[in-house]
PDB file of N, CA and C in Angstrom:
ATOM      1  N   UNK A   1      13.491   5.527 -20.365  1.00  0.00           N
ATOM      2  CA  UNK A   1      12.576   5.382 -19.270  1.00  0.00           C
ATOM      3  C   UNK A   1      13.156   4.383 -18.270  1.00  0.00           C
ATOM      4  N   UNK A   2      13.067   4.897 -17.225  1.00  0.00           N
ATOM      5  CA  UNK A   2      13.702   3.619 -16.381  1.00  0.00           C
ATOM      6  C   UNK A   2      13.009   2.530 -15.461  1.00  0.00           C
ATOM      7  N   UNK A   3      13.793   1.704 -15.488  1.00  0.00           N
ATOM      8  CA  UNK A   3      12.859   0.346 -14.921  1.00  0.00           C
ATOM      9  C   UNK A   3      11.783   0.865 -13.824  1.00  0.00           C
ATOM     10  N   UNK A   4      10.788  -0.266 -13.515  1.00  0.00           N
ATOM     11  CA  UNK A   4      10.204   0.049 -12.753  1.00  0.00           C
ATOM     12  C   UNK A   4      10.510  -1.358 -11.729  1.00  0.00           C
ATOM     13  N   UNK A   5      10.704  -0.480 -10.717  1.00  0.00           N
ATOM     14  CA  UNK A   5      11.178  -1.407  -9.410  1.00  0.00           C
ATOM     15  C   UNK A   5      10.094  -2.685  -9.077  1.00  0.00           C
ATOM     16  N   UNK A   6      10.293  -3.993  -8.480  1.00  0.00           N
ATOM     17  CA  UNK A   6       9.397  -4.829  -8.306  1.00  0.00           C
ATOM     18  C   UNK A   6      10.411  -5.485  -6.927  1.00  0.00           C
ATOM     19  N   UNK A   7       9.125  -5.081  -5.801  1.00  0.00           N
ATOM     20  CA  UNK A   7       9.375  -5.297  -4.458  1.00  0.00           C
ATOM     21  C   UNK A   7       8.702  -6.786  -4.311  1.00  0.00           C
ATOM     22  N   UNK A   8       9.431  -7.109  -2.715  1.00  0.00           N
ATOM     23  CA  UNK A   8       9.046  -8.630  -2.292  1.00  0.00           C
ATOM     24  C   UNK A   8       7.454  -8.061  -1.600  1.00  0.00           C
ATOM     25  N   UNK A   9       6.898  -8.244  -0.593  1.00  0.00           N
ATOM     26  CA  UNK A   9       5.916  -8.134   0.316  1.00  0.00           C
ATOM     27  C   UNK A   9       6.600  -7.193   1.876  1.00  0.00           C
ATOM     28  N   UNK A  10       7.396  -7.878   2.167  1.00  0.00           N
ATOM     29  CA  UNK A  10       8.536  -7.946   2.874  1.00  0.00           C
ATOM     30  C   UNK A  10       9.269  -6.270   3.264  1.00  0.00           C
ATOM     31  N   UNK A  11       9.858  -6.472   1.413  1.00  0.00           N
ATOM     32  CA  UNK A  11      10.446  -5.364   1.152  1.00  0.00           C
ATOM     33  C   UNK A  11       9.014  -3.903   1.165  1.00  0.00           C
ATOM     34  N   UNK A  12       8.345  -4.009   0.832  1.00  0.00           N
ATOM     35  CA  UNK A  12       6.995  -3.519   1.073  1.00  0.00           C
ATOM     36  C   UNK A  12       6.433  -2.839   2.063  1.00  0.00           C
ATOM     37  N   UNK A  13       6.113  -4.106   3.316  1.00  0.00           N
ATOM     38  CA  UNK A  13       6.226  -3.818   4.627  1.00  0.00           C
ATOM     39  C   UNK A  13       7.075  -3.183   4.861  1.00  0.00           C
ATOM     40  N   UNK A  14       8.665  -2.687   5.085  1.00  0.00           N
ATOM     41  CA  UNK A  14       9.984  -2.272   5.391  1.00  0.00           C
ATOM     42  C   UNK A  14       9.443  -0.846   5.369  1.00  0.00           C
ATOM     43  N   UNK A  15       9.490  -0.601   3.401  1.00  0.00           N
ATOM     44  CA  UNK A  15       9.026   0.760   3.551  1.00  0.00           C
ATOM     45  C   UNK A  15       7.883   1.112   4.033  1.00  0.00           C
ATOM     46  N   UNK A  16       6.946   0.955   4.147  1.00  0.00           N
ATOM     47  CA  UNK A  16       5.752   1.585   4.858  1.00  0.00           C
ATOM     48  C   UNK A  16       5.651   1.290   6.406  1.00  0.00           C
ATOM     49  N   UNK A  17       6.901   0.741   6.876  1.00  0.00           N
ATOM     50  CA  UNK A  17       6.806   0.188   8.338  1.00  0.00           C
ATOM     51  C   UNK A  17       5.371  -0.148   9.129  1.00  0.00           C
ATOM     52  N   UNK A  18       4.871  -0.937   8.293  1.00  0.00           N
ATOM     53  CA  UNK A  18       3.974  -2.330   8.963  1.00  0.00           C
ATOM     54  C   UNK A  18       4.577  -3.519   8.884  1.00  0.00           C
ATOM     55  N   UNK A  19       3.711  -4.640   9.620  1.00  0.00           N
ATOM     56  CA  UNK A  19       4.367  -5.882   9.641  1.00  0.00           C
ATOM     57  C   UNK A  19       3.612  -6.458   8.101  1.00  0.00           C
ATOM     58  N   UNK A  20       4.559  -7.223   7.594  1.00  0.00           N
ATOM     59  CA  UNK A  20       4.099  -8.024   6.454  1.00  0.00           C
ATOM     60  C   UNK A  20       2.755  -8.431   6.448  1.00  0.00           C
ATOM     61  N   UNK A  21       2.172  -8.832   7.278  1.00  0.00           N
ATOM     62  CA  UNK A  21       1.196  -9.677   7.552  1.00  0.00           C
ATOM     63  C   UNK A  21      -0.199  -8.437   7.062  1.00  0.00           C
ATOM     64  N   UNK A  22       0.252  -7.019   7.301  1.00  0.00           N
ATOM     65  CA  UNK A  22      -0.777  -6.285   6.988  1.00  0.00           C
ATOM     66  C   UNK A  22      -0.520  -6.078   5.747  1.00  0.00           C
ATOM     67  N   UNK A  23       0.324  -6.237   4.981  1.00  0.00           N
ATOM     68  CA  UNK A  23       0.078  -5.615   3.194  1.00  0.00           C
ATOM     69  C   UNK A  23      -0.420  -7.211   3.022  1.00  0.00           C
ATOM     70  N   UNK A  24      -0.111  -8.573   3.389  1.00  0.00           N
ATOM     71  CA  UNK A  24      -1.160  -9.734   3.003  1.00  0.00           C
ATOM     72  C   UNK A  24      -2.846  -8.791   2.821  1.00  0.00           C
ATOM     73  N   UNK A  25      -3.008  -8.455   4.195  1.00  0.00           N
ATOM     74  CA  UNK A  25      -4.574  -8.148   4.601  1.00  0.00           C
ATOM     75  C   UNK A  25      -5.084  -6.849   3.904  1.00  0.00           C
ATOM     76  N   UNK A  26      -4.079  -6.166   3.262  1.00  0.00           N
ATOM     77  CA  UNK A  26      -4.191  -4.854   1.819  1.00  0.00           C
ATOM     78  C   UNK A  26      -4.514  -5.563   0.852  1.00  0.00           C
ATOM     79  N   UNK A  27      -3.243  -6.743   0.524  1.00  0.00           N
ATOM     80  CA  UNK A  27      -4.138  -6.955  -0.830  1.00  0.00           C
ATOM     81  C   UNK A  27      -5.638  -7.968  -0.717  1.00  0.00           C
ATOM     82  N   UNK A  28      -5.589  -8.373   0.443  1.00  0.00           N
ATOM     83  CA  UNK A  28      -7.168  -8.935  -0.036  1.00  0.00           C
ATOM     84  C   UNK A  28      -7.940  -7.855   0.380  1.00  0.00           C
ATOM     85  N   UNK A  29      -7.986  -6.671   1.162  1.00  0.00           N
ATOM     86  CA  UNK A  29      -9.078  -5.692   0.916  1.00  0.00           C
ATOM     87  C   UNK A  29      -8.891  -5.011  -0.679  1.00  0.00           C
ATOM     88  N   UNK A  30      -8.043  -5.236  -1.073  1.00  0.00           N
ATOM     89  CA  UNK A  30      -7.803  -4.604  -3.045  1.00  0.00           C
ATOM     90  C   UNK A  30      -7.797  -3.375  -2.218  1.00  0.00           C
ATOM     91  N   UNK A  31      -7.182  -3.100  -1.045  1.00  0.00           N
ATOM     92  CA  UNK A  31      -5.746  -1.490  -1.537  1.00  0.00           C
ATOM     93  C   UNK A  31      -4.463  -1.335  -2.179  1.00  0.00           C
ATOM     94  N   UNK A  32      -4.509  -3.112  -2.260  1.00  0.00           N
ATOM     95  CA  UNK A  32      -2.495  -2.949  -2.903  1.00  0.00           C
ATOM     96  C   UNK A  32      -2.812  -4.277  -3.702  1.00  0.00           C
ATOM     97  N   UNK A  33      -2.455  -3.423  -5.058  1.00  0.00           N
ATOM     98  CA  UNK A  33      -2.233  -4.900  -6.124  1.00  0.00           C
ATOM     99  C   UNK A  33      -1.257  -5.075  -6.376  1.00  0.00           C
ATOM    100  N   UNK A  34      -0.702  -6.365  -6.118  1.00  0.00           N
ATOM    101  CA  UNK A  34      -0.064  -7.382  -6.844  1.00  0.00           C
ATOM    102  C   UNK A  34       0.403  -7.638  -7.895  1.00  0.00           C
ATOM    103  N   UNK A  35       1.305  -8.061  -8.351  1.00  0.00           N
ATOM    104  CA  UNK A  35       1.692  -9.031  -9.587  1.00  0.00           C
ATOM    105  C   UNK A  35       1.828 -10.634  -9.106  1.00  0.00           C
ATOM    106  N   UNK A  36       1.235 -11.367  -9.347  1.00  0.00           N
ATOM    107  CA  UNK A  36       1.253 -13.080  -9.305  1.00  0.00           C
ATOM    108  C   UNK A  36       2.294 -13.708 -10.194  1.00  0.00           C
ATOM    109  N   UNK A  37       3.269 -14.658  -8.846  1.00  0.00           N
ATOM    110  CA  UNK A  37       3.945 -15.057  -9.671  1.00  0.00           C
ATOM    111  C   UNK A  37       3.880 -16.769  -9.172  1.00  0.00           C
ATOM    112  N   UNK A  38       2.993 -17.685  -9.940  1.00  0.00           N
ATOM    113  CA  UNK A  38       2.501 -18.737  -8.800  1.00  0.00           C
ATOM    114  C   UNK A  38       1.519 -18.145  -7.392  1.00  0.00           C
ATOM    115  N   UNK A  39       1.874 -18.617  -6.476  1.00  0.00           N
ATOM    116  CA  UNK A  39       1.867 -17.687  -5.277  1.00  0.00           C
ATOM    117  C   UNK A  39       2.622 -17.087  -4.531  1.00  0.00           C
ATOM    118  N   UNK A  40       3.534 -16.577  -5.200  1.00  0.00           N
ATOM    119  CA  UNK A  40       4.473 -15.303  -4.866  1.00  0.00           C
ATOM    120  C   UNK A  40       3.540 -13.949  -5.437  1.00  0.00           C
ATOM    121  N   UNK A  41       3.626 -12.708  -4.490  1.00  0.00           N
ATOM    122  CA  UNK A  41       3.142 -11.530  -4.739  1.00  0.00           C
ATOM    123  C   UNK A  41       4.510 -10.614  -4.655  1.00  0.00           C
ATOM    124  N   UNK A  42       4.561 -10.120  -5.692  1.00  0.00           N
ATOM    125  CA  UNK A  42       5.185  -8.980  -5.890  1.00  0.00           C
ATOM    126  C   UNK A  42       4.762  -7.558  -6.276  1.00  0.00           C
ATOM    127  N   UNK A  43       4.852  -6.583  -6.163  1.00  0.00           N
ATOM    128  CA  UNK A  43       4.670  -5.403  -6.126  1.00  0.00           C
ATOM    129  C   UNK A  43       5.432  -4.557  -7.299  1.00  0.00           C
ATOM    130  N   UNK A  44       5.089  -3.717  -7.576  1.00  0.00           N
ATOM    131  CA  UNK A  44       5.264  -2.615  -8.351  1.00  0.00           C
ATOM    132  C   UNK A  44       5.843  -1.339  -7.487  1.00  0.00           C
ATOM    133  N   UNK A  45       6.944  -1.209  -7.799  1.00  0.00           N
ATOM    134  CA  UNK A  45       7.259   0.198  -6.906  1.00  0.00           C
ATOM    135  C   UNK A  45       6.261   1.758  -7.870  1.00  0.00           C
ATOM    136  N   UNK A  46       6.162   1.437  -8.598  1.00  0.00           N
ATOM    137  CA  UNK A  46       4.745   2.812  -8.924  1.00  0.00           C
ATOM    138  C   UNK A  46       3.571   2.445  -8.603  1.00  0.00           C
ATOM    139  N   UNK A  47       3.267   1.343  -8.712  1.00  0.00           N
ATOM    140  CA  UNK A  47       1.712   0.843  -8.162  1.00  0.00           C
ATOM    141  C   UNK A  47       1.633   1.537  -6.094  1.00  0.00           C
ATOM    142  N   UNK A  48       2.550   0.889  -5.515  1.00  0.00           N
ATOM    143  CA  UNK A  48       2.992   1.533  -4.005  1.00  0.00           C
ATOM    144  C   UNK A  48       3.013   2.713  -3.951  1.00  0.00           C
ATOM    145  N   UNK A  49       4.006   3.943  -5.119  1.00  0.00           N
ATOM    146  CA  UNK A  49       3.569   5.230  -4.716  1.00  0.00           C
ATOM    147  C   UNK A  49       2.436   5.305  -4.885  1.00  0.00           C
ATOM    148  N   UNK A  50       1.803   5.094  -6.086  1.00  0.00           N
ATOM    149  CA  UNK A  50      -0.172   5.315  -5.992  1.00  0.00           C
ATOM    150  C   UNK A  50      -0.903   4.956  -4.977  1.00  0.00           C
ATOM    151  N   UNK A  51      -0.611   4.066  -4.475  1.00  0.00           N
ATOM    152  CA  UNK A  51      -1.157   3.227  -3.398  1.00  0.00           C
ATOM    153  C   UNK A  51      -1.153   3.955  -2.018  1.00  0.00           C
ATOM    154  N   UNK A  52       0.038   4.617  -1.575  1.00  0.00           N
ATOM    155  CA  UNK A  52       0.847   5.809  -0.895  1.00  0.00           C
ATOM    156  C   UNK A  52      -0.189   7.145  -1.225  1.00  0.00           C
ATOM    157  N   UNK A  53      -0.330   7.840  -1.883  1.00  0.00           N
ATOM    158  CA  UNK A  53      -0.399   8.836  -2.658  1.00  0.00           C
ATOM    159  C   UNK A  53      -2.268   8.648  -1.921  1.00  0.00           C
ATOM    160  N   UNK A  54      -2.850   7.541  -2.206  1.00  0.00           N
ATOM    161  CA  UNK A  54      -4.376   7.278  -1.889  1.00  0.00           C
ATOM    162  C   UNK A  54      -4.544   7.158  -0.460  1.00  0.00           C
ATOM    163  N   UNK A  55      -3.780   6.530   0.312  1.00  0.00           N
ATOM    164  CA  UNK A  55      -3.461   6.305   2.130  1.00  0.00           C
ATOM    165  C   UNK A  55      -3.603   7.817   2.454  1.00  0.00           C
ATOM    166  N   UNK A  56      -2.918   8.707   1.763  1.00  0.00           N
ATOM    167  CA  UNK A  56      -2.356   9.980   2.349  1.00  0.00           C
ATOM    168  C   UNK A  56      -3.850  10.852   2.116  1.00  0.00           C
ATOM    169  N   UNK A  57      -3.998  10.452   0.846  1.00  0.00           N
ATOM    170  CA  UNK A  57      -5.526  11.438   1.203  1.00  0.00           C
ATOM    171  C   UNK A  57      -6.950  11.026   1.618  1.00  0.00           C
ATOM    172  N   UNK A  58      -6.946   9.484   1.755  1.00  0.00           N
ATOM    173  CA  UNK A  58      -7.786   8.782   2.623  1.00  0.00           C
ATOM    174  C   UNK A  58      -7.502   9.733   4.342  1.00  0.00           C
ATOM    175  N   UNK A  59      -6.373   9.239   4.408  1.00  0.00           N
ATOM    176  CA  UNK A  59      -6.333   9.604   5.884  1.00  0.00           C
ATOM    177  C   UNK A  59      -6.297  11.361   5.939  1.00  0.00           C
ATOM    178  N   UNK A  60      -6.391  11.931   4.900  1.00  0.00           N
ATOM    179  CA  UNK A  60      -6.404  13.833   5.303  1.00  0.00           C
ATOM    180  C   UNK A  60      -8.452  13.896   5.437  1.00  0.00           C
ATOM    181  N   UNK A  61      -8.905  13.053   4.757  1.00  0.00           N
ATOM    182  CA  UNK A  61     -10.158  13.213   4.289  1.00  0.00           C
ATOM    183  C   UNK A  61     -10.786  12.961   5.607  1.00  0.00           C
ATOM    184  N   UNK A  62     -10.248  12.075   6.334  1.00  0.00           N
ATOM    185  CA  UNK A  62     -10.628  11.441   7.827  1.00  0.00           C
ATOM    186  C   UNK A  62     -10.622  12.440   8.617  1.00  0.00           C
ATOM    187  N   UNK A  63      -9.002  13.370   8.914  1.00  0.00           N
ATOM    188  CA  UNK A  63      -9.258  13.893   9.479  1.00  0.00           C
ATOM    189  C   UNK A  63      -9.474  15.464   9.301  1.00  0.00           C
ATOM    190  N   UNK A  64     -10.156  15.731   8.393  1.00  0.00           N
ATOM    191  CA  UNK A  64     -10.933  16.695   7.830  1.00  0.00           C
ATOM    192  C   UNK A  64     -12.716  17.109   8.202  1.00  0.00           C
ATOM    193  N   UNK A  65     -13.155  15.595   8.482  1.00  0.00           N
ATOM    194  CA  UNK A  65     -14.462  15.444   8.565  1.00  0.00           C
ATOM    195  C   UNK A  65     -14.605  14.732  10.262  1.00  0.00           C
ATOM    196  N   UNK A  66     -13.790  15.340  11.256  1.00  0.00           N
ATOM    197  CA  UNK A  66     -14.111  14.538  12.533  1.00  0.00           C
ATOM    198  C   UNK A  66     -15.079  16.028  12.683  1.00  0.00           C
ATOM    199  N   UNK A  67     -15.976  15.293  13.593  1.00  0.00           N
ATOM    200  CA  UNK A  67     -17.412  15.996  14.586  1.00  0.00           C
ATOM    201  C   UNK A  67     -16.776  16.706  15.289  1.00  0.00           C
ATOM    202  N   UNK A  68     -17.111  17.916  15.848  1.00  0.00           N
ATOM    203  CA  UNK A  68     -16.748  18.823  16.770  1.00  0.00           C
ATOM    204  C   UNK A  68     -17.177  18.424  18.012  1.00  0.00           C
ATOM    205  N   UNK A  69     -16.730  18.451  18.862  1.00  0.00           N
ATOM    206  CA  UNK A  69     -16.953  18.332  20.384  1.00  0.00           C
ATOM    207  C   UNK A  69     -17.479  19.005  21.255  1.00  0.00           C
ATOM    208  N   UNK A  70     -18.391  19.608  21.415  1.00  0.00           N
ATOM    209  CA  UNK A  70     -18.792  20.770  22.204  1.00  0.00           C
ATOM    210  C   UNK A  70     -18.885  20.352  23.335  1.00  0.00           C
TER     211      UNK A  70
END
């Protein structure tokens, strides 16, 4: 089985191209958990695809259910 990757915040932000400052403001809404290390946050690269995987159908669900415009 192979390792499971453990990202900075940083590295995080990069891939999902936001600024750092918004995966801070993920994990205190509890969309993106953490691993605590002191107060260093690190990430789980499978926790992120799940995390990924939930964004993607949050946002299909959104725009699935917009009001029609007449």
């Amino acid at each position: 089985m192979a390792e499971d990757k453990v990202l900075s915040a940083k590295e995080v932000a990069a891939v999902l191209g936001v600024c750092e400052m918004t995966i801070y403001r993920w994990v205190a809404a509890g969309k993106l958990k953490p691993m605590r290390i002191g107060r260093i946050l690190r990430f789980r690269h499978s926790q992120l695809l799940i995390a990924m995987e939930r964004f993607e159908e949050q946002s299909e669900n959104r725009d699935t259910h917009r009001p029609e415009w007449s």
